[in-house]
C-alpha atoms as a PDB file:
ATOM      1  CA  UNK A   1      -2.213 -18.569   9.470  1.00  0.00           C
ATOM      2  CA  UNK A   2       0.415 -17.620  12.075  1.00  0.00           C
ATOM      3  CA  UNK A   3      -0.906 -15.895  14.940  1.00  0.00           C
ATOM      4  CA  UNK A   4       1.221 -13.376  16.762  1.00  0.00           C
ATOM      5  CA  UNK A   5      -0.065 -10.734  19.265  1.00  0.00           C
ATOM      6  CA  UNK A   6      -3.078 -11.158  18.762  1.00  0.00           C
ATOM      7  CA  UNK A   7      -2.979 -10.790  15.071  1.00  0.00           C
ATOM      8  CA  UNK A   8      -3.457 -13.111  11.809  1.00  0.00           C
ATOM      9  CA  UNK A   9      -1.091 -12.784   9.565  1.00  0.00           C
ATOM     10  CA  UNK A  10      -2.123 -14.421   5.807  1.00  0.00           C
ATOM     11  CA  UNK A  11       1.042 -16.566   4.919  1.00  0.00           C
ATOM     12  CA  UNK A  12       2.108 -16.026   1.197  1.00  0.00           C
ATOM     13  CA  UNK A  13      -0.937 -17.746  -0.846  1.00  0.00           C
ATOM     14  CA  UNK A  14      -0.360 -19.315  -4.221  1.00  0.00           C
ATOM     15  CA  UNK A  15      -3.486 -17.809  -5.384  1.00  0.00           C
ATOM     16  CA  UNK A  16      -2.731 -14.301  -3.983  1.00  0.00           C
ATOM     17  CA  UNK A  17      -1.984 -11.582  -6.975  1.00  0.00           C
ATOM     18  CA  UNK A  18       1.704 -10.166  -6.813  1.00  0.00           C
ATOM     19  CA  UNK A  19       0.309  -6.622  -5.685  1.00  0.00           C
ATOM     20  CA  UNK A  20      -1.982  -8.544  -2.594  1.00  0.00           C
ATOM     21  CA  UNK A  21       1.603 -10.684  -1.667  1.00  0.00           C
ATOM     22  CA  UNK A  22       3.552  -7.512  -1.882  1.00  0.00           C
ATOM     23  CA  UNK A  23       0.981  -5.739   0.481  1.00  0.00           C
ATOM     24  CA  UNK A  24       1.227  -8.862   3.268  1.00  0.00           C
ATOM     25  CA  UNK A  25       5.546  -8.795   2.894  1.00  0.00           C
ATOM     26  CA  UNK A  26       5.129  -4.943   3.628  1.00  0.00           C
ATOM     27  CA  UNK A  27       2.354  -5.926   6.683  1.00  0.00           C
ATOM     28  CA  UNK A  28       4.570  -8.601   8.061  1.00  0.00           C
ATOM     29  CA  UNK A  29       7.691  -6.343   8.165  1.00  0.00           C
ATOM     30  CA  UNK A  30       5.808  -4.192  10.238  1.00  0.00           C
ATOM     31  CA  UNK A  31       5.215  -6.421  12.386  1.00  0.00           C
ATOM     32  CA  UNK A  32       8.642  -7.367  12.398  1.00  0.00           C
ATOM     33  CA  UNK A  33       9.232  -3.810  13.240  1.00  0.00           C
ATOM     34  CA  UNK A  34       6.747  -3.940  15.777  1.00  0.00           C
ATOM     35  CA  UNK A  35       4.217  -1.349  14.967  1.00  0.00           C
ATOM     36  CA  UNK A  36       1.110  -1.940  17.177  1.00  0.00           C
ATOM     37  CA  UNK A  37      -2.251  -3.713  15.933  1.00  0.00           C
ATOM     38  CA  UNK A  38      -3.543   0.289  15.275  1.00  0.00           C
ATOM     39  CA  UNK A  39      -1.272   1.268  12.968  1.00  0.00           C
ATOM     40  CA  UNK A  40      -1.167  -2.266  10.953  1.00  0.00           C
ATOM     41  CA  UNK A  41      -4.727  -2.145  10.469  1.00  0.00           C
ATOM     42  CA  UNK A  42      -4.061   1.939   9.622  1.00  0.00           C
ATOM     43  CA  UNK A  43      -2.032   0.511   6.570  1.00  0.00           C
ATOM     44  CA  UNK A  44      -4.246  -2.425   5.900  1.00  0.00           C
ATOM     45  CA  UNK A  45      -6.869  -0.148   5.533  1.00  0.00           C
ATOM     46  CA  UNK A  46      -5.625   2.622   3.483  1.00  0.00           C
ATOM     47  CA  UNK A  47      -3.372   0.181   1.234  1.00  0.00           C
ATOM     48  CA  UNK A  48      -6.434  -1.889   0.732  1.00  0.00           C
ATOM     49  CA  UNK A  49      -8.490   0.928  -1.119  1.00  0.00           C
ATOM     50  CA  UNK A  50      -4.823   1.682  -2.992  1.00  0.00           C
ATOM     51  CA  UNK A  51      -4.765  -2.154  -4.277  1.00  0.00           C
ATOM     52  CA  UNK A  52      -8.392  -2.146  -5.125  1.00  0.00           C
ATOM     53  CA  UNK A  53      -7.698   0.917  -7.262  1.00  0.00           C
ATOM     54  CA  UNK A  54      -4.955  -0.205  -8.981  1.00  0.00           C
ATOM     55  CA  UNK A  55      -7.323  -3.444  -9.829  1.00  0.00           C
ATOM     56  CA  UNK A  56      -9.821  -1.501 -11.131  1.00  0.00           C
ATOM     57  CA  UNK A  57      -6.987   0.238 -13.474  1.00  0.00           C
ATOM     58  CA  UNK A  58      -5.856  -3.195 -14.554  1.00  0.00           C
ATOM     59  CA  UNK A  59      -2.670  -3.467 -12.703  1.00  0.00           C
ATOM     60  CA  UNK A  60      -1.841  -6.503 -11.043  1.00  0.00           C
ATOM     61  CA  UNK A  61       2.336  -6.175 -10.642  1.00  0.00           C
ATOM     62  CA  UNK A  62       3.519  -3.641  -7.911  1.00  0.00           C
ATOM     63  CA  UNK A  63       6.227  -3.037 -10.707  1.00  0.00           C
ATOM     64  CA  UNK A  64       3.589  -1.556 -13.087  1.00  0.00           C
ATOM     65  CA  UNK A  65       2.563   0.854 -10.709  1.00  0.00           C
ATOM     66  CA  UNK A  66       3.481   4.568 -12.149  1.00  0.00           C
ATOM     67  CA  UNK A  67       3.345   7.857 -10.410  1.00  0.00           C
ATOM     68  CA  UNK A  68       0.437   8.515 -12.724  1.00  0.00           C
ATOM     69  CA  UNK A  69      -1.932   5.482 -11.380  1.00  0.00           C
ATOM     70  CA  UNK A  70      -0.866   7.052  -7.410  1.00  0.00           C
ATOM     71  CA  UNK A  71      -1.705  10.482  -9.152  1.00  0.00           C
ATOM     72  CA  UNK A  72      -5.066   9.441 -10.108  1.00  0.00           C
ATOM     73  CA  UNK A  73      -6.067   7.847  -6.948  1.00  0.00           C
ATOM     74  CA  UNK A  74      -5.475  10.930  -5.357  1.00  0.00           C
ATOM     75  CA  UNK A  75      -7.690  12.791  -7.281  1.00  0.00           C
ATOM     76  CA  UNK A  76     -10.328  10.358  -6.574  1.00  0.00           C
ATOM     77  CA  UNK A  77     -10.001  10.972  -3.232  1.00  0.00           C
ATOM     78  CA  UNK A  78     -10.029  14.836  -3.775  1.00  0.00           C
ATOM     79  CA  UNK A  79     -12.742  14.931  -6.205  1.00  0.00           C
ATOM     80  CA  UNK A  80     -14.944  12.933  -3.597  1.00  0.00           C
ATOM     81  CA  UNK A  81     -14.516  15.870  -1.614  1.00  0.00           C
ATOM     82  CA  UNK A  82     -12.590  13.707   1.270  1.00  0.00           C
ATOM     83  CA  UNK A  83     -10.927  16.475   4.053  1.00  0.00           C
ATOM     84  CA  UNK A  84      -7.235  16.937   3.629  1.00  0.00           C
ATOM     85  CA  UNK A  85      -6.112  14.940   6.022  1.00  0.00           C
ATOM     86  CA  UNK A  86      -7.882  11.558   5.153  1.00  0.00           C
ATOM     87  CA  UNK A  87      -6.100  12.616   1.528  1.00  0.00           C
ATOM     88  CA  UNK A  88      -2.844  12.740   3.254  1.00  0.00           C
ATOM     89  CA  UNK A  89      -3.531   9.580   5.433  1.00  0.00           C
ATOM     90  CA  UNK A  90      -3.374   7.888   2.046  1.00  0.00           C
ATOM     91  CA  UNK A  91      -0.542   9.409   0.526  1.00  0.00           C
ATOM     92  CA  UNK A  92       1.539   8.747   3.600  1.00  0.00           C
ATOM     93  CA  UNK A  93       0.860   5.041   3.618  1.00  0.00           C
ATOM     94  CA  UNK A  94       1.527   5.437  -0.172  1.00  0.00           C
ATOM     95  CA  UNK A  95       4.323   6.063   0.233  1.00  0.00           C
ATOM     96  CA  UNK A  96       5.917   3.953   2.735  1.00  0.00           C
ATOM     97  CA  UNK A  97       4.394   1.077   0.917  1.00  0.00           C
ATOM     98  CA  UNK A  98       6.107   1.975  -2.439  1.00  0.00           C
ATOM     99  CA  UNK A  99       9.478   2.988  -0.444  1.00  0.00           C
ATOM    100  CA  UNK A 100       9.562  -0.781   0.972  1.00  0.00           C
ATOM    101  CA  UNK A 101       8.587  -2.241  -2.155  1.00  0.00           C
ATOM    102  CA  UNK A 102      12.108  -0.114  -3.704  1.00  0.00           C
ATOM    103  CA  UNK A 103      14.023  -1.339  -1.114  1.00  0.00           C
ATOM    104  CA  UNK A 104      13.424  -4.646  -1.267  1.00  0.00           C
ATOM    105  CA  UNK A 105      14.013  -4.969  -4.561  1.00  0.00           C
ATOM    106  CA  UNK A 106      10.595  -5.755  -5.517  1.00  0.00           C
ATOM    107  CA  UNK A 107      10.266  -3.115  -7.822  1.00  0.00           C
ATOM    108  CA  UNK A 108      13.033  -0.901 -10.092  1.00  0.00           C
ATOM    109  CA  UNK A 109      12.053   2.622  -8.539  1.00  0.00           C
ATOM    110  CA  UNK A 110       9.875   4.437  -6.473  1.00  0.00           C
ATOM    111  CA  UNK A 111       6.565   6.096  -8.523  1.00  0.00           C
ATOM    112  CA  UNK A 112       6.131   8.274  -5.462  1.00  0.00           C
ATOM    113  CA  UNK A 113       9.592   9.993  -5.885  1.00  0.00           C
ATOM    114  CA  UNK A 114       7.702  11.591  -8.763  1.00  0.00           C
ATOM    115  CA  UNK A 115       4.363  12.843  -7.158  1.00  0.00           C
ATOM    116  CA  UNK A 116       4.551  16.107  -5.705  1.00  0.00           C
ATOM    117  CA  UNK A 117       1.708  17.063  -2.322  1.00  0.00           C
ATOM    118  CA  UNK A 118       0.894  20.573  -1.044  1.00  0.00           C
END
């Protein structure tokens, strides 16, 4: 563990899945960017529910992730009656996740591209 204002930061773990190593690359270049402790544990948070769903669908590669599994969690979000904004929260982080992953190469194209929000 490397620790860096006042953070831990999980090194790359041989044991880690591909979606839970893609998730701490994405953390660590926020660091890197120097987003404040709030907002990393704002992603952790909301990207950790994301990767849990996507576990519980059977995916286990950031490149099998389709605009259909980021559709779905969504709707489990909606049809828990969750406000708007906590919805939103999600998406957002969604997508900035999934835009990373694209750009560095980690996987072929964006699902979010693909799903639409009000």
């Amino acid at each position: 563990m490397l620790r860096e204002r006042g953070l831990h930061l999980k090194i790359f773990a041989s044991s880690s899945s591909p979606l839970r190593m893609a998730l701490d690359a994405f953390l660590i270049s926020r660091e890197a960017m120097r987003v404040n402790s709030t907002t990393l544990d704002w992603y952790r948070s909301r990207l950790g529910r994301f990767l849990d769903f996507l576990a519980q669908q059977r995916v286990t590669r950031p490149e099998d992730i389709t605009p259909h599994h980021v559709r779905l969690f969504l709707v489990s979000l909606e049809r828990r009656q969750l406000s708007d904004w906590y919805i939103h929260g999600h998406a957002r982080a969604i997508k900035t996740f999934l835009r990373f992953l694209h750009a560095e190469g980690i996987i072929p194209t964006n699902p979010m591209e693909r799903v639409k929000m009000r």
